[in-house]
Protein backbone atom coordinates (compact mmCIF):
# COMPACT_ATOMS: atom_id res chain seq x y z
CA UNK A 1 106.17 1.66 187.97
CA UNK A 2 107.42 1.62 191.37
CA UNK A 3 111.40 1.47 191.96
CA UNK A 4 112.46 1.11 195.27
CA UNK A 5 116.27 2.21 195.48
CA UNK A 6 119.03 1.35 197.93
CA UNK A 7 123.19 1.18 198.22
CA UNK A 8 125.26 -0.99 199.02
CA UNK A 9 128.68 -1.03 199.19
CA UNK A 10 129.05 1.00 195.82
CA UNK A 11 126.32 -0.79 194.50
CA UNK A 12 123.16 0.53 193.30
CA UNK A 13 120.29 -1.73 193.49
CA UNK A 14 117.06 -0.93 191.66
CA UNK A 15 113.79 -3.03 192.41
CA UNK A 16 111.77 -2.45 189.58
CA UNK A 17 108.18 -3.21 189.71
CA UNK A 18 105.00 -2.64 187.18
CA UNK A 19 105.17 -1.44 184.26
CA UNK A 20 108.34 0.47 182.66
CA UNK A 21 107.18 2.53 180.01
CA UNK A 22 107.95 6.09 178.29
CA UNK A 23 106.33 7.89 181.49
CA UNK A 24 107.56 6.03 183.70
CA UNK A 25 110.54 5.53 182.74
CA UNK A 26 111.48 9.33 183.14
CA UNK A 27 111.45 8.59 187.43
CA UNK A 28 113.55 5.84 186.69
CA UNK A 29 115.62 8.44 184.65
CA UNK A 30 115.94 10.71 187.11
CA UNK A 31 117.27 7.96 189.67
CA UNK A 32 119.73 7.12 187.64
CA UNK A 33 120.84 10.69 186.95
CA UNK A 34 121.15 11.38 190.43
CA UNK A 35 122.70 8.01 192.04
CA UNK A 36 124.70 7.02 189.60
CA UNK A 37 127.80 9.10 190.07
CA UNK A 38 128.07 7.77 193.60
CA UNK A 39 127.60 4.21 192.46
CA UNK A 40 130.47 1.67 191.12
CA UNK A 41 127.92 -0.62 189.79
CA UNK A 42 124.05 -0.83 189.04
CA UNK A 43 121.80 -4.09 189.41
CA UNK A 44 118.31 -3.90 188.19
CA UNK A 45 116.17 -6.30 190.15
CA UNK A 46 113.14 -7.07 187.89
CA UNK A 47 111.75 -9.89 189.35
CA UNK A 48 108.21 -7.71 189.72
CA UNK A 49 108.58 -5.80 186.08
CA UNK A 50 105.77 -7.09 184.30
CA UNK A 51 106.38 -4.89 180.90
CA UNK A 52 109.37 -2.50 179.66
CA UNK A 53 108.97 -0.79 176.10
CA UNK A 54 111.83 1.53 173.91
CA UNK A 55 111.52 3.90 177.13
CA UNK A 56 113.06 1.41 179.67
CA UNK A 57 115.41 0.20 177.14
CA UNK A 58 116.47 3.62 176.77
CA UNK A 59 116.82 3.75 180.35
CA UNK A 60 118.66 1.02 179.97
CA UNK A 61 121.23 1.61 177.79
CA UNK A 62 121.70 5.44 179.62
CA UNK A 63 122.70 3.24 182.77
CA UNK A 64 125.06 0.87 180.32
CA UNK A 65 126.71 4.32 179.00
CA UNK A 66 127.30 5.51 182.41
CA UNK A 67 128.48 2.62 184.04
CA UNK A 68 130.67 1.34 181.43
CA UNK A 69 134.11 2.58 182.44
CA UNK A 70 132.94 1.26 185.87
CA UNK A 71 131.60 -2.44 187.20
CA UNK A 72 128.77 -2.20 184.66
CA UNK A 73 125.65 -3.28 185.12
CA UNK A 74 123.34 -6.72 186.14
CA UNK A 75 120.09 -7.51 185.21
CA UNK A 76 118.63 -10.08 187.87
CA UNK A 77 115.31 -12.37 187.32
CA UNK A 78 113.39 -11.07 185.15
CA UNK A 79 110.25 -12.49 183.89
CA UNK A 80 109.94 -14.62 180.76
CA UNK A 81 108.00 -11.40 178.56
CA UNK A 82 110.32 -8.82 180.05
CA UNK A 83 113.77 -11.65 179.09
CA UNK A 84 111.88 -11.99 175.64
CA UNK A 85 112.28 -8.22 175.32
CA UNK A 86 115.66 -8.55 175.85
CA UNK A 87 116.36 -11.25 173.87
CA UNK A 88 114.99 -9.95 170.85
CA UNK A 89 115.77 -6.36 171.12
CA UNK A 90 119.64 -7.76 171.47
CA UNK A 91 120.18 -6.25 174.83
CA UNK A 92 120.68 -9.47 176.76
CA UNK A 93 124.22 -9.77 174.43
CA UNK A 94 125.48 -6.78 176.35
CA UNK A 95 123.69 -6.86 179.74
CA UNK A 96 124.89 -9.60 182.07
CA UNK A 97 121.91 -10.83 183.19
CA UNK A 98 121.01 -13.30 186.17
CA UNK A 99 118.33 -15.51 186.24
CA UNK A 100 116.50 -17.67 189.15
């Protein structure tokens, strides 16, 4: 997994790429942990994710916790496996999530 972070405006912007599973997902973990606080909102760009297991959702719903009492978070173009993830897993009822 490769995330490539930047800010703007309050908002963090995560471009996930690869593959987000339970080792990776502990660098995404610790990007949240430390950006977070300075952020108003998160947006997870996964247009280059090509898997995510429990670990990213986990990830996932740590960012949803945190960002709750503030703009939330956004979920933009993900693939068709990763959105089935979502889908099934319920996540994409309490994600807003964007799609091309």
């Amino acid at each position: 997994m490769t995330a490539i972070e930047s800010m703007e405006n309050g908002v963090l912007i995560l471009d996930v790429s690869g593959q987000l599973n339970a080792v990776t997902s502990l660098e995404l973990h610790g990007i949240l942990e430390e950006r977070m606080p300075e952020a108003e909102k998160v947006i997870f760009e996964f247009r280059d994710l090509d898997y995510i297991s429990s670990g990213g959702l986990r990830e996932l719903l740590y960012a949803y916790e945190a960002m709750n009492s503030k703009d939330g978070i956004l979920i933009r173009h993900a693939k068709p496996e990763v959105k089935d993830v979502l889908d099934i897993t319920g996540f994409s009822t309490i994600f807003e999530i964007e799609e091309d």
